[in-house]
PDB file of N, CA and C in Angstrom:
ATOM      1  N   UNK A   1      -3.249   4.582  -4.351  1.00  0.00           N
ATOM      2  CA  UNK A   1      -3.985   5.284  -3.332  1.00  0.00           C
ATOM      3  C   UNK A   1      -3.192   5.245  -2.027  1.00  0.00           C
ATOM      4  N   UNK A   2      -2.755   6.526  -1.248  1.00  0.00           N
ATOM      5  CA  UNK A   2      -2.127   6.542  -0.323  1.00  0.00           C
ATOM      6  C   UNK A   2      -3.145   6.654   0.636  1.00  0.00           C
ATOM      7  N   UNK A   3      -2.645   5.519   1.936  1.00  0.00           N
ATOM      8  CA  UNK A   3      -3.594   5.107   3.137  1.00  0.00           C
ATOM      9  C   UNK A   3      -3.938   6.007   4.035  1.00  0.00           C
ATOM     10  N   UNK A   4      -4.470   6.423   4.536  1.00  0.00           N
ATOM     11  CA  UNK A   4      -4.116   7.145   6.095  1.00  0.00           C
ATOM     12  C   UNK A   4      -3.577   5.994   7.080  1.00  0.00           C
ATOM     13  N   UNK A   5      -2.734   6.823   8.117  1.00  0.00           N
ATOM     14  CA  UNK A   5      -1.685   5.415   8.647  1.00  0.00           C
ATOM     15  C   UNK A   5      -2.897   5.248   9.737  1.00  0.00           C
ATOM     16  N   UNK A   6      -4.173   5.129  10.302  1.00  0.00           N
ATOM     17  CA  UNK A   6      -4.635   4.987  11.024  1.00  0.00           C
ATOM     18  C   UNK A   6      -5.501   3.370  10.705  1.00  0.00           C
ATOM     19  N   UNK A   7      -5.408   3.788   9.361  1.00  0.00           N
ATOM     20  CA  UNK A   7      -6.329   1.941   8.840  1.00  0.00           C
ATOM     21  C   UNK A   7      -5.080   1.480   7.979  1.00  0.00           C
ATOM     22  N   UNK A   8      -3.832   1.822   7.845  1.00  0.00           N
ATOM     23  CA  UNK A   8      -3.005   1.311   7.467  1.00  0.00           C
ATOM     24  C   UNK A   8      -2.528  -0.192   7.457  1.00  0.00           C
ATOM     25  N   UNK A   9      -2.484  -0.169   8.830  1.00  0.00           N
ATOM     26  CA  UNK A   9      -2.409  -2.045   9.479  1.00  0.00           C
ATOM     27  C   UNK A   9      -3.532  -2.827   9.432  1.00  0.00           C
ATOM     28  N   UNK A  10      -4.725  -2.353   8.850  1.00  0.00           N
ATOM     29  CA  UNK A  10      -6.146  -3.441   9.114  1.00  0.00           C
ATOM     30  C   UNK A  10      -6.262  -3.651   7.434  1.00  0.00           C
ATOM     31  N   UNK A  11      -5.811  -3.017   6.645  1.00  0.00           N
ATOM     32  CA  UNK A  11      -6.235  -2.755   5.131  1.00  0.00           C
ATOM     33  C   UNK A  11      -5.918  -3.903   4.694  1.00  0.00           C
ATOM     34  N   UNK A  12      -6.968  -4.475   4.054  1.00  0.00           N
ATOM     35  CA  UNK A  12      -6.663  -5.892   3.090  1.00  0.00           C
ATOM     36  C   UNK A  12      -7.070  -5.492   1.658  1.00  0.00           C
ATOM     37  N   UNK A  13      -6.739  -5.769   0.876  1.00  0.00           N
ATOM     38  CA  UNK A  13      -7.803  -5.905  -0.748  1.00  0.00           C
ATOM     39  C   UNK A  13      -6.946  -7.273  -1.555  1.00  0.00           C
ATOM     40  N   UNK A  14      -8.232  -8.078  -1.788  1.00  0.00           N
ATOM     41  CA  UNK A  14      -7.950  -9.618  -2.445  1.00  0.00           C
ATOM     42  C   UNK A  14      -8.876  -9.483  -3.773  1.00  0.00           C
ATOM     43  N   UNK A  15      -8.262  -9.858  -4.866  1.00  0.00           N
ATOM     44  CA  UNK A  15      -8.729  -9.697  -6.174  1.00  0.00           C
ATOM     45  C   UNK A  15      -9.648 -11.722  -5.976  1.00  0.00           C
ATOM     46  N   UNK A  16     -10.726 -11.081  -6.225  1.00  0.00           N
ATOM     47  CA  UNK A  16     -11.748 -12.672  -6.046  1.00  0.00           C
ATOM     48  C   UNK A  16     -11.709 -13.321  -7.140  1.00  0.00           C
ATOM     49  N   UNK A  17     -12.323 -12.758  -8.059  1.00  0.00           N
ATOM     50  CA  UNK A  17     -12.113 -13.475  -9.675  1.00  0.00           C
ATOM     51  C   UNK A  17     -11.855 -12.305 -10.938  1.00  0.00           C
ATOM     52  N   UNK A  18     -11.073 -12.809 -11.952  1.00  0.00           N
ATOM     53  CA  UNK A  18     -10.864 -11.546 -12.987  1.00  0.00           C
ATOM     54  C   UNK A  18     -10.678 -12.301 -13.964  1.00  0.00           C
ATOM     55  N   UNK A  19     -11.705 -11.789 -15.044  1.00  0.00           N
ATOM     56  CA  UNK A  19     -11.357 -12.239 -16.758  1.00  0.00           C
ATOM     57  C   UNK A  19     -10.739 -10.966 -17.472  1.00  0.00           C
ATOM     58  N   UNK A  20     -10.853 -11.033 -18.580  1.00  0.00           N
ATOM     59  CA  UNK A  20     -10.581 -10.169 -19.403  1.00  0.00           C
ATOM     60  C   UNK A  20     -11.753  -9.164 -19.712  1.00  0.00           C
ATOM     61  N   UNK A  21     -13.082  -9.169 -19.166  1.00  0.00           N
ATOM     62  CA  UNK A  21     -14.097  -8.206 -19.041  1.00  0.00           C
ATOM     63  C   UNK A  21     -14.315  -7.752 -17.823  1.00  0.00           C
ATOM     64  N   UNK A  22     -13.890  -8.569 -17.296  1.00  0.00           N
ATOM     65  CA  UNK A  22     -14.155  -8.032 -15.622  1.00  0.00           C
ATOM     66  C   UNK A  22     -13.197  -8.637 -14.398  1.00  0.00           C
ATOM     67  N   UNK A  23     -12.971  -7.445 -13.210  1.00  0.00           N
ATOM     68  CA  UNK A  23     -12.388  -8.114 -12.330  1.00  0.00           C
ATOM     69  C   UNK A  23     -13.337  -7.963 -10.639  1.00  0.00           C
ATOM     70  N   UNK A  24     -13.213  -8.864  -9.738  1.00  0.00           N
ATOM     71  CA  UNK A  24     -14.165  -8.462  -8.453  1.00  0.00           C
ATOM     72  C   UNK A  24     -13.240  -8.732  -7.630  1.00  0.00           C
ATOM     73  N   UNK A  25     -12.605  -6.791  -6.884  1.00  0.00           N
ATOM     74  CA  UNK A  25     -11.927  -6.857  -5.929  1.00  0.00           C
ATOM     75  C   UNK A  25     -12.915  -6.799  -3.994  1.00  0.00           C
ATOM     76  N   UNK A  26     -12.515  -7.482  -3.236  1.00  0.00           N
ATOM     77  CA  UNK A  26     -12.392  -7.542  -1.755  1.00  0.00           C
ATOM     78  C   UNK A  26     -11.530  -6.298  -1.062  1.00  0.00           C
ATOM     79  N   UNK A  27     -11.998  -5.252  -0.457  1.00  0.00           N
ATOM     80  CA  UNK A  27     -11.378  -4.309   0.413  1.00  0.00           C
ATOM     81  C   UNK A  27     -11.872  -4.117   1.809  1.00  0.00           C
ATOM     82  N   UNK A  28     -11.186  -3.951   2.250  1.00  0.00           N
ATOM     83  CA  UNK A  28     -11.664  -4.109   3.776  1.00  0.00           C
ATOM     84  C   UNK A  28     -10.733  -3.454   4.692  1.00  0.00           C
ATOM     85  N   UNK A  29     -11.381  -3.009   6.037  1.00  0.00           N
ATOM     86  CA  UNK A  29     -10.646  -2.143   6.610  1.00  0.00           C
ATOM     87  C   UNK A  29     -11.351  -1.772   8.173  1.00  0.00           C
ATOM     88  N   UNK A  30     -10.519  -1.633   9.279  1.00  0.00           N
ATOM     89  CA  UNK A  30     -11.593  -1.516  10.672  1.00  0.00           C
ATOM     90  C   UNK A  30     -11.831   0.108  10.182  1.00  0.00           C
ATOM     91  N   UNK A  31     -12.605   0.163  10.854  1.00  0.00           N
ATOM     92  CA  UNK A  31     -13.036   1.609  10.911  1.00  0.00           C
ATOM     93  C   UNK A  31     -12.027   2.585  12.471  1.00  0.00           C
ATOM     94  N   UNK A  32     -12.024   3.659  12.066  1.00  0.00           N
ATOM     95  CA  UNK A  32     -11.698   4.127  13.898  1.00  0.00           C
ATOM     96  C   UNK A  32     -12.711   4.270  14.630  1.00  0.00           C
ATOM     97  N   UNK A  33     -14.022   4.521  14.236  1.00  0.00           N
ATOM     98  CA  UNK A  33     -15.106   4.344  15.777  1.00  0.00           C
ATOM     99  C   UNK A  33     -15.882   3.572  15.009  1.00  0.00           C
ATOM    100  N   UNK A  34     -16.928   2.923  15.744  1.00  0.00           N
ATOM    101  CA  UNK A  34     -16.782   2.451  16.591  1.00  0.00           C
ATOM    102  C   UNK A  34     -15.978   1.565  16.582  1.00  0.00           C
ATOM    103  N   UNK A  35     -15.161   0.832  17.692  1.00  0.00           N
ATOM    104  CA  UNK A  35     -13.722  -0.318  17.693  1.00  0.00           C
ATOM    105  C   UNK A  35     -14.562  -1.716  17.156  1.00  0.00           C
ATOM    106  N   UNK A  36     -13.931  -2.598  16.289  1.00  0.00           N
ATOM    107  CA  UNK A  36     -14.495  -3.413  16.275  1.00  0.00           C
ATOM    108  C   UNK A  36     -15.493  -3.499  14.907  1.00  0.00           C
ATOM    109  N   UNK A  37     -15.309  -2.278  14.467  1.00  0.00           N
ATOM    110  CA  UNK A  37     -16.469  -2.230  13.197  1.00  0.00           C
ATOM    111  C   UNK A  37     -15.700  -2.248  11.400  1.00  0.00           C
ATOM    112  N   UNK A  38     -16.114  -2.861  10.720  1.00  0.00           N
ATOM    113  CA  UNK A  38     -15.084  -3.356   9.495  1.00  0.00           C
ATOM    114  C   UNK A  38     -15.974  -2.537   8.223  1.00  0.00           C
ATOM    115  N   UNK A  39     -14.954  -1.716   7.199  1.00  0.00           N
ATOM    116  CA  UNK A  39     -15.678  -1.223   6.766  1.00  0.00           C
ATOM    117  C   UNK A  39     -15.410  -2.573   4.812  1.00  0.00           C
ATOM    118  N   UNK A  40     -16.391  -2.702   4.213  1.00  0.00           N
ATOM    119  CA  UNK A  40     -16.122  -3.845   3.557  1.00  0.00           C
ATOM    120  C   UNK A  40     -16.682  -3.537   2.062  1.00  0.00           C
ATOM    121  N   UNK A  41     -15.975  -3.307   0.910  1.00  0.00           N
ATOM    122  CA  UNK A  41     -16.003  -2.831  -0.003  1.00  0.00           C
ATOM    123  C   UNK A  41     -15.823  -3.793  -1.145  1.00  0.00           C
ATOM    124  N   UNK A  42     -17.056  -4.472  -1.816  1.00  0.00           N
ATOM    125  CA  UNK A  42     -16.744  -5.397  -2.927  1.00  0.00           C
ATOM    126  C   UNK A  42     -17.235  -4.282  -4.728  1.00  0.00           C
ATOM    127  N   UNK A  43     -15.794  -4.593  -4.973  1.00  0.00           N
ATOM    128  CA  UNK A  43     -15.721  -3.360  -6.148  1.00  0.00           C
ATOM    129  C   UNK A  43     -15.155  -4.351  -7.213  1.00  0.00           C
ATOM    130  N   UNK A  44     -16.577  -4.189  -8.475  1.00  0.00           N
ATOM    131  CA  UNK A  44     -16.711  -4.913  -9.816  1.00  0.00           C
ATOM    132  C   UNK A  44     -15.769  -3.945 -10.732  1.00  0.00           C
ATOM    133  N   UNK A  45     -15.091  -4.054 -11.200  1.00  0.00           N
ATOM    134  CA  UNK A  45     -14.188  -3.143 -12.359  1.00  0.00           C
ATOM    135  C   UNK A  45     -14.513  -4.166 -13.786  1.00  0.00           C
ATOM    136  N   UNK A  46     -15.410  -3.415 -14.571  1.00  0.00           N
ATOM    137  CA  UNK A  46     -15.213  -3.544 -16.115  1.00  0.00           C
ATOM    138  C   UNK A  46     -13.984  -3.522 -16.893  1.00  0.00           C
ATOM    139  N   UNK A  47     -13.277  -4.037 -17.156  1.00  0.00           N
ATOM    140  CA  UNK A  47     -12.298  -3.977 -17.928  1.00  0.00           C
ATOM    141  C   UNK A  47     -12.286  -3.919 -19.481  1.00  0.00           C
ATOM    142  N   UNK A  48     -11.536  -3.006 -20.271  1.00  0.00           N
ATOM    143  CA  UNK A  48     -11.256  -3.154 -21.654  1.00  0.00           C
ATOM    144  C   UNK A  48      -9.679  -2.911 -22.252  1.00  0.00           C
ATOM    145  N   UNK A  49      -9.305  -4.338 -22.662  1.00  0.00           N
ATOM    146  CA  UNK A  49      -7.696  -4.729 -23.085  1.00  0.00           C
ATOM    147  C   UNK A  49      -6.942  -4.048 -21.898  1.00  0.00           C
ATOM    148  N   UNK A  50      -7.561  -4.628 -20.904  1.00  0.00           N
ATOM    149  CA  UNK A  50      -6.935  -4.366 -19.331  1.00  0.00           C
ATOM    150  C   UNK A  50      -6.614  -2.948 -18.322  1.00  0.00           C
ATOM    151  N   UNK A  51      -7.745  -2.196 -19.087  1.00  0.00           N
ATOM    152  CA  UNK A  51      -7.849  -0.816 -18.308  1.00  0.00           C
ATOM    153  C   UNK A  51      -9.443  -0.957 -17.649  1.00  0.00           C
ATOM    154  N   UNK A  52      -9.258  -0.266 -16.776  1.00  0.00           N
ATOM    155  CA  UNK A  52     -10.616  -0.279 -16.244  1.00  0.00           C
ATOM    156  C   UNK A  52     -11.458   0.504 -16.907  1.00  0.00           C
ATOM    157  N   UNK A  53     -12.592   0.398 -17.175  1.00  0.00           N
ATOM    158  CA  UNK A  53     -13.338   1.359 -18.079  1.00  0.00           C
ATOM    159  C   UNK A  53     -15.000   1.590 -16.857  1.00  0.00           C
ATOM    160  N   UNK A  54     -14.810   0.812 -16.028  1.00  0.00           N
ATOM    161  CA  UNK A  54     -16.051   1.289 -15.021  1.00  0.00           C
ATOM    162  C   UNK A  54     -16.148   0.749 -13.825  1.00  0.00           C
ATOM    163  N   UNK A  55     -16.486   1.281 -12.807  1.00  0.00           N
ATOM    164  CA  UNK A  55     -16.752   1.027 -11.716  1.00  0.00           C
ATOM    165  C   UNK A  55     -17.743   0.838 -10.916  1.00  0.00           C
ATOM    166  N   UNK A  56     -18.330  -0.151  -9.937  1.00  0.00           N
ATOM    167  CA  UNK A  56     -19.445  -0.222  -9.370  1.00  0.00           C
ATOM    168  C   UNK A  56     -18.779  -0.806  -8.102  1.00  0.00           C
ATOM    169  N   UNK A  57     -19.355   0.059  -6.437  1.00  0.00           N
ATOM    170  CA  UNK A  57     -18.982  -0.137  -5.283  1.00  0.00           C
ATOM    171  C   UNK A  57     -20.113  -0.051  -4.597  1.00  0.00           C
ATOM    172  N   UNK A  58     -20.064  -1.517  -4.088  1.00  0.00           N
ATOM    173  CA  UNK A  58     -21.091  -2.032  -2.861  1.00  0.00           C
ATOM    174  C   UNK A  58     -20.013  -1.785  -1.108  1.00  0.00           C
ATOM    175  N   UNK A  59     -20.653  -0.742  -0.240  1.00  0.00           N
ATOM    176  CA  UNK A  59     -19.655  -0.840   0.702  1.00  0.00           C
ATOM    177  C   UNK A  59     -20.771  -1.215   1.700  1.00  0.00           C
ATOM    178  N   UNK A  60     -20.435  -2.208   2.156  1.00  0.00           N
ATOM    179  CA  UNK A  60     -21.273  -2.372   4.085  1.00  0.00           C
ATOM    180  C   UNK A  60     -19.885  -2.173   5.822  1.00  0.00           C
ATOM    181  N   UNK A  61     -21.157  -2.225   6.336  1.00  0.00           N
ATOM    182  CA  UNK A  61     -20.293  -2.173   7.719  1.00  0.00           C
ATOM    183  C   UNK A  61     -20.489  -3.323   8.455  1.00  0.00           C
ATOM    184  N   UNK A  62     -19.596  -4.288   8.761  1.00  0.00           N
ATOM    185  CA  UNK A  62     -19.601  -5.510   9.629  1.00  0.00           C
ATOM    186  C   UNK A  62     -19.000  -5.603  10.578  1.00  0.00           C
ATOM    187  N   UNK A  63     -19.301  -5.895  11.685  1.00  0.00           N
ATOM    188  CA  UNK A  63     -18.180  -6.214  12.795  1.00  0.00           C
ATOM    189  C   UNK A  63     -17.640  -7.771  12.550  1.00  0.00           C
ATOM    190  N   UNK A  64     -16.495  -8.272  13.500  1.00  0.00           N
ATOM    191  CA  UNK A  64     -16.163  -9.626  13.190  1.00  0.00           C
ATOM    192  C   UNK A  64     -16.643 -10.876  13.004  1.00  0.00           C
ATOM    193  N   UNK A  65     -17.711 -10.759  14.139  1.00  0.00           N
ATOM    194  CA  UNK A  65     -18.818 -11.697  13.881  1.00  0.00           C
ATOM    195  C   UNK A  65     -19.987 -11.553  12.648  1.00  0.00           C
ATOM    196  N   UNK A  66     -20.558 -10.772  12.070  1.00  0.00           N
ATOM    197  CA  UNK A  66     -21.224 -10.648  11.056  1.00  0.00           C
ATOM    198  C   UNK A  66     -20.402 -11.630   9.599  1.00  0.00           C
ATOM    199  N   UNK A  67     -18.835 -11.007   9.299  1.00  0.00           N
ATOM    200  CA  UNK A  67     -17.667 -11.514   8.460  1.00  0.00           C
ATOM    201  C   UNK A  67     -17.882 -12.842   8.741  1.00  0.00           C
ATOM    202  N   UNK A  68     -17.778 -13.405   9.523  1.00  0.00           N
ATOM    203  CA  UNK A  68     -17.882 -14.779  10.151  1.00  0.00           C
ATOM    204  C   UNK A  68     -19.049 -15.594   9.437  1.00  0.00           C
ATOM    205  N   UNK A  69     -20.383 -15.043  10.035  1.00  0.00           N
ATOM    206  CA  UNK A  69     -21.403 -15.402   9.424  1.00  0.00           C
ATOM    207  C   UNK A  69     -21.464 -15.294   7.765  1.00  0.00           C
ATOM    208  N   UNK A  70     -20.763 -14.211   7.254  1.00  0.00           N
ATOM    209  CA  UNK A  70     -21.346 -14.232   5.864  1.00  0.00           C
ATOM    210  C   UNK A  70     -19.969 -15.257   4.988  1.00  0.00           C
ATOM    211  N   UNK A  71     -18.818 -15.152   5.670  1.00  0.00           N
ATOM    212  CA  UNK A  71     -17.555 -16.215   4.776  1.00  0.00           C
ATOM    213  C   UNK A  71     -18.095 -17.475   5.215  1.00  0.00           C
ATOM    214  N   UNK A  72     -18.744 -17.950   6.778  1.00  0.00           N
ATOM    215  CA  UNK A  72     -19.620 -19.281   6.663  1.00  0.00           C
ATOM    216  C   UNK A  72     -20.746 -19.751   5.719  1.00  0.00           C
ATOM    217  N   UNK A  73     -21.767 -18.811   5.346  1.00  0.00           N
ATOM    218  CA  UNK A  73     -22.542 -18.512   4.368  1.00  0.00           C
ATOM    219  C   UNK A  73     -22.411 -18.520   3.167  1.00  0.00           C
ATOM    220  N   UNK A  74     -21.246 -18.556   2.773  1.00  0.00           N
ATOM    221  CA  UNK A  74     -20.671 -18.009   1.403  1.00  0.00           C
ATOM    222  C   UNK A  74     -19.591 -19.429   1.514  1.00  0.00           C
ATOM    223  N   UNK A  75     -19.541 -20.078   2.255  1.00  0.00           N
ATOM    224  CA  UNK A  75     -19.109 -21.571   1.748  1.00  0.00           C
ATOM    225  C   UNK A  75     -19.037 -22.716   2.616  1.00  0.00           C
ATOM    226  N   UNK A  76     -20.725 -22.266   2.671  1.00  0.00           N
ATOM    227  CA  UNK A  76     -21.282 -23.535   3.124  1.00  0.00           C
ATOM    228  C   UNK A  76     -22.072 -24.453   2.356  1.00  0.00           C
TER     229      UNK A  76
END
């Protein structure tokens, strides 16, 4: 997937956990308006003998402090 160079420099994606049925990628990205706003994409991929065979995408909008609260939340 080619970026637009405008979220080019904010773009992260971290693979969280992956078996051989499934993998759960982390994407993330600022938005251009409002400044400050993160757009945050946790995407489940079904896998079969290592092709993806389905997709399911949860996307929210967080600013930095929200991220904060929920990676404190998430291991506390």
């Amino acid at each position: 997937m080619e970026l637009h160079e405008s979220i080019k420099n904010t773009y992260t994606e971290t693979v969280i956990k992956e078996n051989n049925a499934f993998r759960l990628v982390l994407k993330k990205y600022e938005v251009l308006s409002p400044k400050g706003l993160f757009s945050v994409d946790l995407e489940q991929q079904c896998l079969k003998d290592g092709e993806i065979t389905d997709t399911s995408v949860y996307n929210f909008f967080m600013t930095k402090e929200e991220l904060t609260v929920l990676a404190n939340g998430l291991t506390a």
